[in-house]
N, C-alpha and C. Protein backbone atom coordinates (compact mmCIF):
# COMPACT_ATOMS: atom_id res chain seq x y z
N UNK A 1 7.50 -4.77 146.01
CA UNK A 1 7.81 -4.42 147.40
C UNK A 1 8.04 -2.92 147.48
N UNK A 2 7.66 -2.03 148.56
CA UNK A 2 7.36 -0.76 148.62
C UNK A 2 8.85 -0.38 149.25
N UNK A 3 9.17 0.80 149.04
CA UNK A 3 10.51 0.74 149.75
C UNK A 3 10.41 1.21 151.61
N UNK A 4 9.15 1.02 152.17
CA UNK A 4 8.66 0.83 153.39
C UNK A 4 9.05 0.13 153.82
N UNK A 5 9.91 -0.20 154.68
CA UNK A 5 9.88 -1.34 155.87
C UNK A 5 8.78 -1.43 156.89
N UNK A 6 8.70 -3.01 157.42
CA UNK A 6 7.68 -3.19 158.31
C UNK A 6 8.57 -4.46 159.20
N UNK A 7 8.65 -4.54 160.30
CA UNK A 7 9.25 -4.82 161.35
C UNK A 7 9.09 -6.41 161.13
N UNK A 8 10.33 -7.41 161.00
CA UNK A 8 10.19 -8.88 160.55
C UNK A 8 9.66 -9.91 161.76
N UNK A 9 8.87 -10.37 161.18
CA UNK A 9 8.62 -11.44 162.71
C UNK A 9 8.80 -12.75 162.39
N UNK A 10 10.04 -13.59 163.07
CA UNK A 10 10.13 -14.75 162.74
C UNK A 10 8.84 -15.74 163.67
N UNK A 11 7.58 -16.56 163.18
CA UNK A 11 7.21 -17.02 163.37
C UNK A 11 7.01 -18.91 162.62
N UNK A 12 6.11 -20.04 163.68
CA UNK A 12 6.03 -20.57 162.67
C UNK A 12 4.89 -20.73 161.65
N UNK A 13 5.26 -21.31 160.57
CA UNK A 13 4.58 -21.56 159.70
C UNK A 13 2.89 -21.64 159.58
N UNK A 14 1.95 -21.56 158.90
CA UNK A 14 0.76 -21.64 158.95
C UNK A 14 0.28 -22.24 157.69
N UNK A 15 -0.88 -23.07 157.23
CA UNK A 15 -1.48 -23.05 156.08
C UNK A 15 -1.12 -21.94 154.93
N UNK A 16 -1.30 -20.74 155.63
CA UNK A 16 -1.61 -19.81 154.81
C UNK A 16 -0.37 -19.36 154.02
N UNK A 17 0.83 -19.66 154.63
CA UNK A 17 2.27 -19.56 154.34
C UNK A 17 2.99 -19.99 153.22
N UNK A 18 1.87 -21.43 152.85
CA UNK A 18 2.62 -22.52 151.94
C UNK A 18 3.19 -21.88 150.53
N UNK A 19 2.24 -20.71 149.59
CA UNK A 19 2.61 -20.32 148.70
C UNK A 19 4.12 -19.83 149.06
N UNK A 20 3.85 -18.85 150.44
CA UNK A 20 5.05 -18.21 150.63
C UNK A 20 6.13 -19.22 150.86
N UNK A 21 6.15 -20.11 150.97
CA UNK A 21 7.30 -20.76 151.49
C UNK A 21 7.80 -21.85 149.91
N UNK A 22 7.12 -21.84 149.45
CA UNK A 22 7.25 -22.49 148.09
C UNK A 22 8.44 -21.26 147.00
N UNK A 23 7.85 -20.04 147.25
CA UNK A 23 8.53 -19.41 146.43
C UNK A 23 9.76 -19.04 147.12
N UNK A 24 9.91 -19.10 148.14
CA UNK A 24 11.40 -18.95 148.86
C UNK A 24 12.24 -20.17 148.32
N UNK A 25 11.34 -21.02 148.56
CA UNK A 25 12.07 -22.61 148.46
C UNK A 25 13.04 -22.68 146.72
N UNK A 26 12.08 -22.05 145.63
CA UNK A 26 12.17 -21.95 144.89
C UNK A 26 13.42 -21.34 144.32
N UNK A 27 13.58 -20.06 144.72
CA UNK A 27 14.22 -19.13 144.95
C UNK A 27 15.77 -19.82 145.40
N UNK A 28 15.71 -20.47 146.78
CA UNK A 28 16.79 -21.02 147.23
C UNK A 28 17.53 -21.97 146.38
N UNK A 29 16.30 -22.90 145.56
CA UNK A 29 17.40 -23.76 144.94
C UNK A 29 17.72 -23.44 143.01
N UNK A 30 17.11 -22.29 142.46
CA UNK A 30 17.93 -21.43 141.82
C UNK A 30 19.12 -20.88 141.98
N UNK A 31 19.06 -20.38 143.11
CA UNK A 31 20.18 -19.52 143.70
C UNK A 31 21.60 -20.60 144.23
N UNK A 32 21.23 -21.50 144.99
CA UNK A 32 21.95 -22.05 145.47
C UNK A 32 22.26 -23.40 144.79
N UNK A 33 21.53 -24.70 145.01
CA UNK A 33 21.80 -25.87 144.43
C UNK A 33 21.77 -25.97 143.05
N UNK A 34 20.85 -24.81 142.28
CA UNK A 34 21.00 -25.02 140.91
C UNK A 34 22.11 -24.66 140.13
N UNK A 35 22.70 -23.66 140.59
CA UNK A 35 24.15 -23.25 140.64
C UNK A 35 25.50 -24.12 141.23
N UNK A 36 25.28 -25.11 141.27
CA UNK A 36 25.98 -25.63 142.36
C UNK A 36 25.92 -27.51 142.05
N UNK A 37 24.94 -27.92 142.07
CA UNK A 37 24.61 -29.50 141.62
C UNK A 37 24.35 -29.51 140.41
N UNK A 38 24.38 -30.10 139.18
CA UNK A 38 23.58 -30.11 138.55
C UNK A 38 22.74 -31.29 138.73
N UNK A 39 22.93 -32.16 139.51
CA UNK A 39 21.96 -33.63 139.67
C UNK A 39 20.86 -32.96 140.47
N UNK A 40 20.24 -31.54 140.52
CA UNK A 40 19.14 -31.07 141.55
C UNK A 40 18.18 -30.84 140.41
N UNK A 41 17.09 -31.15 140.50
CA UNK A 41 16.08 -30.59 140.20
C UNK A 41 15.20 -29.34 140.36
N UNK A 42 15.71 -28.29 139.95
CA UNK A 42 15.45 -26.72 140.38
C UNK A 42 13.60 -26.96 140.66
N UNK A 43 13.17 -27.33 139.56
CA UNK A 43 11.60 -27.49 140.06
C UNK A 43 11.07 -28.10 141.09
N UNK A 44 12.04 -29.27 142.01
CA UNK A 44 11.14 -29.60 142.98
C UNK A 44 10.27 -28.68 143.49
N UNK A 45 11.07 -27.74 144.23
CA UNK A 45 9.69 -27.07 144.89
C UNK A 45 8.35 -26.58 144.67
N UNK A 46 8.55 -26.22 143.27
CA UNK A 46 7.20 -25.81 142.66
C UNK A 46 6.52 -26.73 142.32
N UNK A 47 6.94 -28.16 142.18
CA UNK A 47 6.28 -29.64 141.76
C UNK A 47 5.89 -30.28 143.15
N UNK A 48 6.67 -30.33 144.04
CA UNK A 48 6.49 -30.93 145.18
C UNK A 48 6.51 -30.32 146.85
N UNK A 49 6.82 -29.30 146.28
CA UNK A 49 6.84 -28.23 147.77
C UNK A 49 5.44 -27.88 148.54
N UNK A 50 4.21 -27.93 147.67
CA UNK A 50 3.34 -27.56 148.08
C UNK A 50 2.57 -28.25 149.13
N UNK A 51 2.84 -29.76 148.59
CA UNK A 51 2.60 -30.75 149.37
C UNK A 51 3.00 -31.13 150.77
N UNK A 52 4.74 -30.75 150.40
CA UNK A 52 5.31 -30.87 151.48
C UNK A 52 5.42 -30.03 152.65
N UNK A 53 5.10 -28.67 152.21
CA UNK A 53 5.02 -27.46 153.18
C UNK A 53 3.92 -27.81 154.02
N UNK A 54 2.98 -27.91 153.29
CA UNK A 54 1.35 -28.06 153.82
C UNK A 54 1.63 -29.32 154.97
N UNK A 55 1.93 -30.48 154.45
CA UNK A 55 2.07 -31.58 155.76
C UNK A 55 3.26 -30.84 157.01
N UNK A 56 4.27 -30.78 156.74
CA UNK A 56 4.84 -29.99 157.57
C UNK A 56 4.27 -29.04 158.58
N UNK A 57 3.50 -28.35 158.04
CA UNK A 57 2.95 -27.29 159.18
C UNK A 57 2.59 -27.99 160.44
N UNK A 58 1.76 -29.11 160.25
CA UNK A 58 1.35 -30.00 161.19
C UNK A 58 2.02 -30.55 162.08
N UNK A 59 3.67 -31.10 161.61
CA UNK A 59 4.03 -32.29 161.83
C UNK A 59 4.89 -32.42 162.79
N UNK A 60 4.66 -32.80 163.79
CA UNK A 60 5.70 -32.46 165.66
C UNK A 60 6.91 -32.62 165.29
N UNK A 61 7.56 -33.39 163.90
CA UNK A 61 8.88 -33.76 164.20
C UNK A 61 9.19 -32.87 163.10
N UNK A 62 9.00 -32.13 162.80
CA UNK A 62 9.54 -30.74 161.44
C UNK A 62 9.48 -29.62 161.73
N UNK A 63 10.09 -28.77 162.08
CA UNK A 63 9.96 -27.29 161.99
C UNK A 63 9.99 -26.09 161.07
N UNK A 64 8.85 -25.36 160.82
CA UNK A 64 8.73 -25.06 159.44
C UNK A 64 8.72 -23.04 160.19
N UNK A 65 10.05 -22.34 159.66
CA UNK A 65 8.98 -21.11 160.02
C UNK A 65 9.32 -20.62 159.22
N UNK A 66 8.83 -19.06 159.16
CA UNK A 66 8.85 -17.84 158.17
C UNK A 66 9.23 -16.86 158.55
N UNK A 67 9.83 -16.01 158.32
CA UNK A 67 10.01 -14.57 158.26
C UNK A 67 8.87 -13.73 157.42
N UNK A 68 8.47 -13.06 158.17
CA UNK A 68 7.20 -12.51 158.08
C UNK A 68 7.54 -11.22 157.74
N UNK A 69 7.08 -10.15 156.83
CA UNK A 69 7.44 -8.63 156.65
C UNK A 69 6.31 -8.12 157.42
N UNK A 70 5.95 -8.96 158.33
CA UNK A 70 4.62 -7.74 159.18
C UNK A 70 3.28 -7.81 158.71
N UNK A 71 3.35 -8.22 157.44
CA UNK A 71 1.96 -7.88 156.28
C UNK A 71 1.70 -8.87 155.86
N UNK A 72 2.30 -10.01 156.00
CA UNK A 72 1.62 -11.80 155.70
C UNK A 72 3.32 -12.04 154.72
N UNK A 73 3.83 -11.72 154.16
CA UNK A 73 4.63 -11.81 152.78
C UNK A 73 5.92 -12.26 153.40
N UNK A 74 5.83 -13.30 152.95
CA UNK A 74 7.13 -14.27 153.61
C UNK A 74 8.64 -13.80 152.93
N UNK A 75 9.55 -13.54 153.77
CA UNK A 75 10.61 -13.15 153.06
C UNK A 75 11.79 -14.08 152.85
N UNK A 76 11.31 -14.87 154.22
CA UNK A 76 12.39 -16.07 154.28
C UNK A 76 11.62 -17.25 155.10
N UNK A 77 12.68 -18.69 155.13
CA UNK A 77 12.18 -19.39 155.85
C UNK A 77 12.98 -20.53 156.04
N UNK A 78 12.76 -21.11 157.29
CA UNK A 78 13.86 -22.17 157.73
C UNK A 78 12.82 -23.60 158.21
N UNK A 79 13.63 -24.71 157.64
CA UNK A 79 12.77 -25.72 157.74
C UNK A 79 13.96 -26.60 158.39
N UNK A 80 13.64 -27.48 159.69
CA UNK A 80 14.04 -28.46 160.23
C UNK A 80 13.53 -30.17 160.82
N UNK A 81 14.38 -30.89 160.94
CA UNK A 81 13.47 -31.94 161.17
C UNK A 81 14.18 -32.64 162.26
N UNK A 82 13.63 -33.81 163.14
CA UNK A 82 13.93 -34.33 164.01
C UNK A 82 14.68 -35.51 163.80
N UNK A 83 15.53 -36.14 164.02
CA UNK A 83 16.08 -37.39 163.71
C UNK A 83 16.21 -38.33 165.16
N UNK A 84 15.20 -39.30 165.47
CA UNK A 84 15.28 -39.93 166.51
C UNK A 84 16.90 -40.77 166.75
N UNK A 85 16.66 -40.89 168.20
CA UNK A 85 18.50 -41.91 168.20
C UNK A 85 17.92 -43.07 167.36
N UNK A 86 19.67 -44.29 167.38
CA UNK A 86 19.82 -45.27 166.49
C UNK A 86 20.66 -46.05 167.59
N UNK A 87 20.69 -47.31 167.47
CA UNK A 87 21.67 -48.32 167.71
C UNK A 87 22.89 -47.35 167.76
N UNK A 88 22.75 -46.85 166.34
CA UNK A 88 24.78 -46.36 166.00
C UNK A 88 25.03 -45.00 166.61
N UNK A 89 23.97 -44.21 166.76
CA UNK A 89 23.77 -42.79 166.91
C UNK A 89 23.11 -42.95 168.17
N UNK A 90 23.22 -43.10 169.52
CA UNK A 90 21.74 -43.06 170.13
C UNK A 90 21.38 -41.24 171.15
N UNK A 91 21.52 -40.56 169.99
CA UNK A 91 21.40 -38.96 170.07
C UNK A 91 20.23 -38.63 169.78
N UNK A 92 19.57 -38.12 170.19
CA UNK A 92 18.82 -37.59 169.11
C UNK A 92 18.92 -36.70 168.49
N UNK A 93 18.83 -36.05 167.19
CA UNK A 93 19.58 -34.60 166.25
C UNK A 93 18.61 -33.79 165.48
N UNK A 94 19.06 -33.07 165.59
CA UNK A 94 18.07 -31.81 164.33
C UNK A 94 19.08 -31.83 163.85
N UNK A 95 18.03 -31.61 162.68
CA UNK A 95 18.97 -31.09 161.32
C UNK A 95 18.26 -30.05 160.89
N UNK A 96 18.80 -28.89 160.38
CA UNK A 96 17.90 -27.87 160.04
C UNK A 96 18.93 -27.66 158.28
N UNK A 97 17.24 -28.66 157.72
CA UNK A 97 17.50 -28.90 156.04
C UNK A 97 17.68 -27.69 155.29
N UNK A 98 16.80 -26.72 155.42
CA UNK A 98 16.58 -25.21 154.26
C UNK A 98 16.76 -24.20 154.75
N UNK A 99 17.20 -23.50 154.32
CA UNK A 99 17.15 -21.75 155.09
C UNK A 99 17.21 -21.11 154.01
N UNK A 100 15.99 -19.88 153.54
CA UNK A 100 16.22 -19.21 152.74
C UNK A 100 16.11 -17.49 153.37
N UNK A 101 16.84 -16.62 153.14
CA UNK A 101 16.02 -14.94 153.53
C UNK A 101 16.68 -14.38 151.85
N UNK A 102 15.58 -13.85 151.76
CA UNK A 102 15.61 -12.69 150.08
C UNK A 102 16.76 -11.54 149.98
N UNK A 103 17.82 -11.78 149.29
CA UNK A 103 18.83 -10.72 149.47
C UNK A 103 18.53 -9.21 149.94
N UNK A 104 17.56 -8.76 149.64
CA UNK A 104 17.83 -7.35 150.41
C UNK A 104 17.37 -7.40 151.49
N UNK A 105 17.36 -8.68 152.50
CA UNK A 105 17.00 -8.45 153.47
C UNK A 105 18.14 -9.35 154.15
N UNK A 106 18.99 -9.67 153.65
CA UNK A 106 20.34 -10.57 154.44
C UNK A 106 20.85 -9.75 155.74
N UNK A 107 20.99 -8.85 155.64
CA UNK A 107 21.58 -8.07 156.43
C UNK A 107 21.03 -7.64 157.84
N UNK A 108 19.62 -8.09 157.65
CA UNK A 108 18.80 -7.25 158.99
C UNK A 108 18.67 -8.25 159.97
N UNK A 109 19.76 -9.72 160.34
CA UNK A 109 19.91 -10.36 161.66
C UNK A 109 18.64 -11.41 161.34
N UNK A 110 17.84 -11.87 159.97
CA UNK A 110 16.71 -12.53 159.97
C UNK A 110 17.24 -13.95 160.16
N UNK A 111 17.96 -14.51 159.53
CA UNK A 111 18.90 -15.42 159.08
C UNK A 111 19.41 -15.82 161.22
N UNK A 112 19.95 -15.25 161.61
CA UNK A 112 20.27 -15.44 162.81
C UNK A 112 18.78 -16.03 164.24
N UNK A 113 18.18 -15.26 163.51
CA UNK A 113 17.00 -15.09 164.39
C UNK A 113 16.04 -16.63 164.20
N UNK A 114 16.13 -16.47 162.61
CA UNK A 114 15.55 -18.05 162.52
C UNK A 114 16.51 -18.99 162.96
N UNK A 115 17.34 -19.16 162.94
CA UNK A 115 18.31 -20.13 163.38
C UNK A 115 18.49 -20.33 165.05
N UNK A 116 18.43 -18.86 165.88
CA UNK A 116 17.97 -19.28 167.13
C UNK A 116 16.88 -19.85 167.67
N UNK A 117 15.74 -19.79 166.69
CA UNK A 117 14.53 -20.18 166.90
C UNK A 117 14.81 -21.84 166.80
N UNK A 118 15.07 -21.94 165.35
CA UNK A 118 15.86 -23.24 165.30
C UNK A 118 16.15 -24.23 166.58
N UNK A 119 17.68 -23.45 167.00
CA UNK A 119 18.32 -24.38 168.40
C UNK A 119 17.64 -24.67 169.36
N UNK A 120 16.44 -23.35 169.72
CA UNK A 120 15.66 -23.60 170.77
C UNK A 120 14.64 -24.56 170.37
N UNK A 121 14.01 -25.02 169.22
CA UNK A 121 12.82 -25.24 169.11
C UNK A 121 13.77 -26.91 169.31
N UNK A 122 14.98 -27.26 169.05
CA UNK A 122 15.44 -28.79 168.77
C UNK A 122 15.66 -29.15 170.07
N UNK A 123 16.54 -28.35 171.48
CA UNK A 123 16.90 -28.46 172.83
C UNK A 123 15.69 -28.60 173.12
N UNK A 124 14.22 -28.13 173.01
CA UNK A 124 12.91 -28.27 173.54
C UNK A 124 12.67 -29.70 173.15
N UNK A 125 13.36 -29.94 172.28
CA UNK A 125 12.63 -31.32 171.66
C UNK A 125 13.52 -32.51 172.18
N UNK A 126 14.18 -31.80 173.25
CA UNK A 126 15.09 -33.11 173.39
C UNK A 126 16.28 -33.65 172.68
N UNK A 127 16.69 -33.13 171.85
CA UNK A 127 17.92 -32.94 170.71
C UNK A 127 19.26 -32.60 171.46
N UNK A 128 20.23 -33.65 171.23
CA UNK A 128 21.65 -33.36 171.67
C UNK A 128 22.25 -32.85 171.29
N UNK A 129 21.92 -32.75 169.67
CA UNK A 129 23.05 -32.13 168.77
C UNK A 129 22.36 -31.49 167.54
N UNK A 130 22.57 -30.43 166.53
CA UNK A 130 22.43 -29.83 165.83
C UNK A 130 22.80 -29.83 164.67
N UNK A 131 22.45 -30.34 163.35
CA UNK A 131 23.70 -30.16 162.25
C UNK A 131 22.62 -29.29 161.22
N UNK A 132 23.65 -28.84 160.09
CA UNK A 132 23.28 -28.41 158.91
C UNK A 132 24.24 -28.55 158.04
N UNK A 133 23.49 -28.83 156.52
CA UNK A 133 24.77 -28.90 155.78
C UNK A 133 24.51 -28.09 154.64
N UNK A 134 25.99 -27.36 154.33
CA UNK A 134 26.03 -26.87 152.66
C UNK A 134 26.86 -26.88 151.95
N UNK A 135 26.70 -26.40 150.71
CA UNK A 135 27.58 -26.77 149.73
C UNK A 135 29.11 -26.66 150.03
N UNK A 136 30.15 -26.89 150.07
CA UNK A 136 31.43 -26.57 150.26
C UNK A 136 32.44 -25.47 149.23
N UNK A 137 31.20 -25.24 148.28
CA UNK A 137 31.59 -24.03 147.78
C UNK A 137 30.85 -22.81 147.76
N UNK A 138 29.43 -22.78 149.01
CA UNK A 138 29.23 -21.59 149.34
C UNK A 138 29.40 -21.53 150.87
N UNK A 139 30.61 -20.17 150.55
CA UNK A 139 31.86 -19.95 151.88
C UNK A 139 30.82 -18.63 152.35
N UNK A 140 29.97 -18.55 151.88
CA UNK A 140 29.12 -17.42 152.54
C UNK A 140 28.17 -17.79 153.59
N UNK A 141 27.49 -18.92 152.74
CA UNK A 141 26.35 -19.68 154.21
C UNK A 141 27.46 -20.69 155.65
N UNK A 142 28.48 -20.87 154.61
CA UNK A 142 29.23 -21.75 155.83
C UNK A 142 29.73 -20.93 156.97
N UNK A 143 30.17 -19.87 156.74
CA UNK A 143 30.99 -18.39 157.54
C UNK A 143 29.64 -18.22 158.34
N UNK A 144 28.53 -18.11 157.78
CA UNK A 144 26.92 -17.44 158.42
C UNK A 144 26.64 -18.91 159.56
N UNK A 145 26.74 -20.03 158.92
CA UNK A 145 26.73 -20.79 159.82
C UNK A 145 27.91 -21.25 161.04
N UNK A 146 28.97 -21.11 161.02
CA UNK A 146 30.28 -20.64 161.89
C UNK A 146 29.65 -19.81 162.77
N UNK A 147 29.25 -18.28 162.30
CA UNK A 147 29.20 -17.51 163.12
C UNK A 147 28.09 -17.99 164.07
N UNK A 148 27.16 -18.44 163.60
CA UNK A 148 26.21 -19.23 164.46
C UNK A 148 26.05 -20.63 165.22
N UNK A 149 27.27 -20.63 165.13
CA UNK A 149 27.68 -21.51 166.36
C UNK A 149 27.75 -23.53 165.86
N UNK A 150 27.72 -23.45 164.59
CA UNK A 150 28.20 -24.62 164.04
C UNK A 150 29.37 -24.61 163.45
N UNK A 151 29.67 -26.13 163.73
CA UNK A 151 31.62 -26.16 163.55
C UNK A 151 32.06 -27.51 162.34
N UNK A 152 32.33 -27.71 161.74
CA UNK A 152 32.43 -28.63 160.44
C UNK A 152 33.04 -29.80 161.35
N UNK A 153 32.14 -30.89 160.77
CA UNK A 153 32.04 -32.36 161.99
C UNK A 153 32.52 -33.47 160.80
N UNK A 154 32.40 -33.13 159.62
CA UNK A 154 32.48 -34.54 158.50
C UNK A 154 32.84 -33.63 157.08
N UNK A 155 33.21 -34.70 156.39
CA UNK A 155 33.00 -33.65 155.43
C UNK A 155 32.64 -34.60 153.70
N UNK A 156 31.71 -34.27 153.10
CA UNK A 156 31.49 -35.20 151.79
C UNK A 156 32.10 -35.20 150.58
N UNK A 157 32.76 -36.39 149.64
CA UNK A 157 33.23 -35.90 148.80
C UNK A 157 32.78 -36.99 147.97
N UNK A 158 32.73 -36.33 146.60
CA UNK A 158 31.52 -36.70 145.53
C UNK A 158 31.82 -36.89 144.27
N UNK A 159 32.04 -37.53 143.41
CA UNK A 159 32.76 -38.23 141.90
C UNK A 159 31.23 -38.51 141.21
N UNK A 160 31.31 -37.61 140.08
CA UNK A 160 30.79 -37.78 138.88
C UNK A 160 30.86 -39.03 138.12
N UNK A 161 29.54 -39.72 137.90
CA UNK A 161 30.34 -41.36 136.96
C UNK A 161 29.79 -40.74 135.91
């Protein structure tokens, strides 16, 4: 990476993206769940991401985008999905599963921007409610998600056998 900046465009996803979004994905669960679970499989994404990105692009009930450096080179990316109502639930909800942006670029509002894209793209879809979840010991994405307008609704707790 050149020490040039080029102006970020959060868009969504394309075919052409999938590498890019694989190595974010990658990236994220090094950084985050592999550090953090050990019952995660750090390789999914590179084993199974490719597949899954690629159907995604398509798929009305998933939202897949990227952070774009201007020049094709994905820096980040946020993936969501639709959850129709239920008998028990009769809401309908996004959940917005992944969010990754590349540390030297945390700072430049990307992270925010996908996430508004996010709310709007789930209220378009008819969505009552919004969730995301993370680890309870990273107080950094939870604070990032606070500030963005989610508020802790449940909370999970988990025993090793």
């Amino acid at each position: 990476m050149s020490d040039q900046r080029h102006e970020v465009i959060v868009r969504r996803a394309e075919q052409s993206d999938v590498e890019g979004l694989v190595a974010c994905s990658g990236a994220l669960f090094a950084e985050d769940a592999g550090t953090r679970d050990p019952s995660i499989d750090i390789n999914w994404p590179h084993e199974h991401g490719p597949q899954r990105f690629a159907s995604g692009v398509t798929d009305p009930n998933r939202l897949l985008l990227v952070a774009d450096r201007g020049d094709g080179e994905v820096i980040g990316y946020l993936t969501g999905a639709l959850m129709e109502p239920s008998a028990m639930r009769p809401v309908k909800a996004a959940t917005l599963v992944s969010m990754y942006v590349r540390p030297a670029y945390r700072r430049d509002r990307i992270g925010r921007r996908m996430v508004d894209a996010f709310r709007a793209w789930a209220k378009e879809s008819g969505a009552g409610s919004a969730q995301v979840t993370a680890y309870a010991s990273n107080a950094e994405a939870i604070r990032f998600y606070e500030r963005n307008g989610f508020a802790s609704q449940s909370v999970t707790l988990e025993a090793t056998l």
